[in-house]
Protein backbone atom coordinates (compact mmCIF):
# COMPACT_ATOMS: atom_id res chain seq x y z
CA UNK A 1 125.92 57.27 100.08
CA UNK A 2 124.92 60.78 99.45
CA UNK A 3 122.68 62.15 101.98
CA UNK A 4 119.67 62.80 98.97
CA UNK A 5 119.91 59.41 97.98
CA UNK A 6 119.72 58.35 101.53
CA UNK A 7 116.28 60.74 101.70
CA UNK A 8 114.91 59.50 99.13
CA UNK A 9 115.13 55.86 100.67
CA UNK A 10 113.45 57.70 103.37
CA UNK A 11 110.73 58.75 101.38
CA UNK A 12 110.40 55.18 99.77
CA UNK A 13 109.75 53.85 103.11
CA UNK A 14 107.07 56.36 103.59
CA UNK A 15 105.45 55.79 100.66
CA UNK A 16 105.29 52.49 101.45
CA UNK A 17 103.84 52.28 104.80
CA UNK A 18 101.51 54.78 103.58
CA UNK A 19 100.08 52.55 100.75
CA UNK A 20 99.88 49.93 103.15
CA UNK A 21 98.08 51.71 105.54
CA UNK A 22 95.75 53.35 102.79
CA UNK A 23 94.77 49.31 101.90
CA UNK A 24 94.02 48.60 104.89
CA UNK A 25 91.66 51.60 105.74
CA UNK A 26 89.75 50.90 102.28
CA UNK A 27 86.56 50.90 104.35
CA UNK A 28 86.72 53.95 105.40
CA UNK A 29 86.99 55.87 102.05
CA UNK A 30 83.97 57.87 100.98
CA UNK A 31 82.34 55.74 98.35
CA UNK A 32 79.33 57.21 96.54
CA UNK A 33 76.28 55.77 97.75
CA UNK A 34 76.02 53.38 94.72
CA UNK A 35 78.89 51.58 95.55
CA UNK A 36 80.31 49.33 98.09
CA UNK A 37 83.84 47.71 98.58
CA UNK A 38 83.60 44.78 96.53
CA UNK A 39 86.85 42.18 95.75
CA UNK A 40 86.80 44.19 91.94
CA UNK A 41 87.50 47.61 93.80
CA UNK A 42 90.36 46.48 96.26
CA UNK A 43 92.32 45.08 93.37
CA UNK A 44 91.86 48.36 91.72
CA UNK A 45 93.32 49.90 94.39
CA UNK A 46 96.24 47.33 94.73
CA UNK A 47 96.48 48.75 91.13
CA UNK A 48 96.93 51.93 92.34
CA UNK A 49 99.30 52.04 94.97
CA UNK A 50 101.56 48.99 94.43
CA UNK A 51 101.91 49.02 90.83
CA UNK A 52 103.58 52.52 90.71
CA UNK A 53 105.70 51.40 93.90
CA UNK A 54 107.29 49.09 91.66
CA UNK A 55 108.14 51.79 88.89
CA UNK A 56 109.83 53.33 91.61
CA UNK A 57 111.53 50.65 93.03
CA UNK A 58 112.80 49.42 89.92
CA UNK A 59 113.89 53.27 88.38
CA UNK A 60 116.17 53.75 92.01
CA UNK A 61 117.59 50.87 91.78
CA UNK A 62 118.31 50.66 87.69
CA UNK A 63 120.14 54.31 88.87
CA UNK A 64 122.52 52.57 91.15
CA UNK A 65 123.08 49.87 88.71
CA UNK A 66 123.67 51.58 85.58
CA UNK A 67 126.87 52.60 84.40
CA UNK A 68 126.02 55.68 81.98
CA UNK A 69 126.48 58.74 84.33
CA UNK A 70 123.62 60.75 82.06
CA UNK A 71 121.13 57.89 82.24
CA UNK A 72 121.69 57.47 86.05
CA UNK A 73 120.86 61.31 86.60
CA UNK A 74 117.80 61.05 84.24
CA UNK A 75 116.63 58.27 86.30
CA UNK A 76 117.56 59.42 89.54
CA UNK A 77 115.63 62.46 88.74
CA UNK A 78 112.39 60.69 87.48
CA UNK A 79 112.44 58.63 90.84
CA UNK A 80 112.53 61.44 92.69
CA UNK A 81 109.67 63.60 91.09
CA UNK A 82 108.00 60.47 90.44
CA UNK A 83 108.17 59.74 94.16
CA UNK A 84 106.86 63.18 94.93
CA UNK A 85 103.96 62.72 92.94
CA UNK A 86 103.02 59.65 94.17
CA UNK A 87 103.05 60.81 97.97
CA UNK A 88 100.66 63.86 96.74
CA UNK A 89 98.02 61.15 95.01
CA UNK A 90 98.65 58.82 98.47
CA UNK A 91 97.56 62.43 100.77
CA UNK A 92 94.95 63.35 98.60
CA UNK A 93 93.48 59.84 98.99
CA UNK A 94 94.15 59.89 103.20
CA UNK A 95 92.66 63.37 102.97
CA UNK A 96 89.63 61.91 101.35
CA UNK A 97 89.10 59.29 104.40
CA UNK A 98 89.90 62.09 107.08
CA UNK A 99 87.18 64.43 105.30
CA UNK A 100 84.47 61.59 104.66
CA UNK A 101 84.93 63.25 100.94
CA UNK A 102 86.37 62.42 97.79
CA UNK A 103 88.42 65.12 97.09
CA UNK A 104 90.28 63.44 94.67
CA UNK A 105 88.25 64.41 91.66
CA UNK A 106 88.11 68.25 92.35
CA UNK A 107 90.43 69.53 89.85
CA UNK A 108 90.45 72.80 92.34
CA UNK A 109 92.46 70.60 94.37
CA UNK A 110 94.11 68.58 92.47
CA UNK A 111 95.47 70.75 90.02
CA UNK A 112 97.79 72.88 91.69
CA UNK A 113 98.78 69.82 94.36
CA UNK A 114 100.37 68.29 91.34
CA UNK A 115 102.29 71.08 90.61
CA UNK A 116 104.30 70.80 94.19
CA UNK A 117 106.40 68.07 93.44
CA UNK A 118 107.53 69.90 90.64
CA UNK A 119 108.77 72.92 92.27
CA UNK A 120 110.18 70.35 95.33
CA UNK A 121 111.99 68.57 92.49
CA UNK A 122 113.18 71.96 90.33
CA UNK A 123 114.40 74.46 93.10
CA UNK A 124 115.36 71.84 95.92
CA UNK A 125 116.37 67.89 94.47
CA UNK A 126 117.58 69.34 91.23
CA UNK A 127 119.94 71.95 93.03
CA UNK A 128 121.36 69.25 95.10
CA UNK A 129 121.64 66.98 92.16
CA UNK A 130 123.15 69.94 90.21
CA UNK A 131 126.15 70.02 93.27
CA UNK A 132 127.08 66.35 93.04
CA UNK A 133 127.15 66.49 88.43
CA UNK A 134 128.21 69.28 87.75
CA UNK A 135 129.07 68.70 84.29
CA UNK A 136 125.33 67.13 83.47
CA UNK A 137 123.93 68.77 80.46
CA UNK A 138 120.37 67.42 81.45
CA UNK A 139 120.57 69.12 84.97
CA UNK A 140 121.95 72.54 83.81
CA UNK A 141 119.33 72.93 80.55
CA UNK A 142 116.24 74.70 82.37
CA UNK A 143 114.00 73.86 79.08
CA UNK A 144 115.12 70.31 79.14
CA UNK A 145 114.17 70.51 82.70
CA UNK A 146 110.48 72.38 82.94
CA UNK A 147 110.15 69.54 79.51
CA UNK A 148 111.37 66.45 81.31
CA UNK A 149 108.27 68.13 84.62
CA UNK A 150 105.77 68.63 82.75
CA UNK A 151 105.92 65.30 80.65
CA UNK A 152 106.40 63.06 84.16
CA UNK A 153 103.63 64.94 85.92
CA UNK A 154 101.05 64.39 83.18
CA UNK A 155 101.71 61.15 82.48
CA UNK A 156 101.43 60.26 86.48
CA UNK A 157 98.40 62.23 86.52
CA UNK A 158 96.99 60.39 83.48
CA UNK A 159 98.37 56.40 85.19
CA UNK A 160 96.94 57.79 88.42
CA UNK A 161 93.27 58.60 86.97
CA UNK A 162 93.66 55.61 84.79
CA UNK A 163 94.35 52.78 87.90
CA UNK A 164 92.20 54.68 90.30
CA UNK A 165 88.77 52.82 91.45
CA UNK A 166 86.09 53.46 89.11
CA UNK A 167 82.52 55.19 90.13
């Protein structure tokens, strides 16, 4: 196995425990004072961490399984940034509960935190990627590239606001 795949199991696991451990600290997060953790809000919150776990589970492992060498690198690359993402949303909701604020709707914050996994994915994952295909025309096309970024990040940023608990 090549040692980014095997970090990127890595991260996985993080991203899981981190879920979990964002469930099951639901109490603490700052709720405005109109609102209360009710059964309604937990599932929303199910919605919003397991749901996109599975996306990711099921892009990896449709990467290892497919046999098209261009597909596998376009979905190798979506789990990763994808995965990226996700741990941003997952910090900015634990940095919410260790601030006693929701920070999550301040687009002063938000904004440029979702532009991270981006440059993660473009200068350090794609690079590595770019050592192990060589020959992959999606990798080496920088406007295909920024394209294939932007287009992932906004439509995790619009699932995200979508499946997150309502106020």
């Amino acid at each position: 196995m090549e040692e980014i795949d095997e970090a990127f199991n890595w991260l996985v696991l993080i991203l899981g425990t981190l879920a979990a451990a964002l469930i099951e600290s639901l109490h603490l997060f700052p709720f405005p004072p109109t609102h209360e953790l009710t059964p309604e809000l937990e599932i929303q919150f199910v919605k919003l961490y397991f749901i996109p776990l599975i996306v990711l589970v099921i892009s990896w492992l449709s990467s290892h399984l497919v046999q098209n060498k261009g597909v596998r690198i376009v979905l190798k690359s979506f789990s990763w940034l994808y995965a990226l993402l996700l741990l941003i949303i997952d910090l900015l909701f634990f940095l919410s509960v260790i601030l006693v604020k929701d920070i999550t709707g301040s687009p002063t914050v938000v904004v440029p935190l979702f532009w991270i996994p981006t440059l993660v994915y473009l200068f350090v994952i794609r690079k590595r990627y770019k050592l192990i295909y060589a020959d992959s025309r999606f990798l080496n096309n920088n406007i295909l590239q920024v394209l294939f970024c932007v287009i992932v990040t906004a439509t995790t940023t619009l699932q995200a606001a979508a499946s997150a608990p309502l106020r």
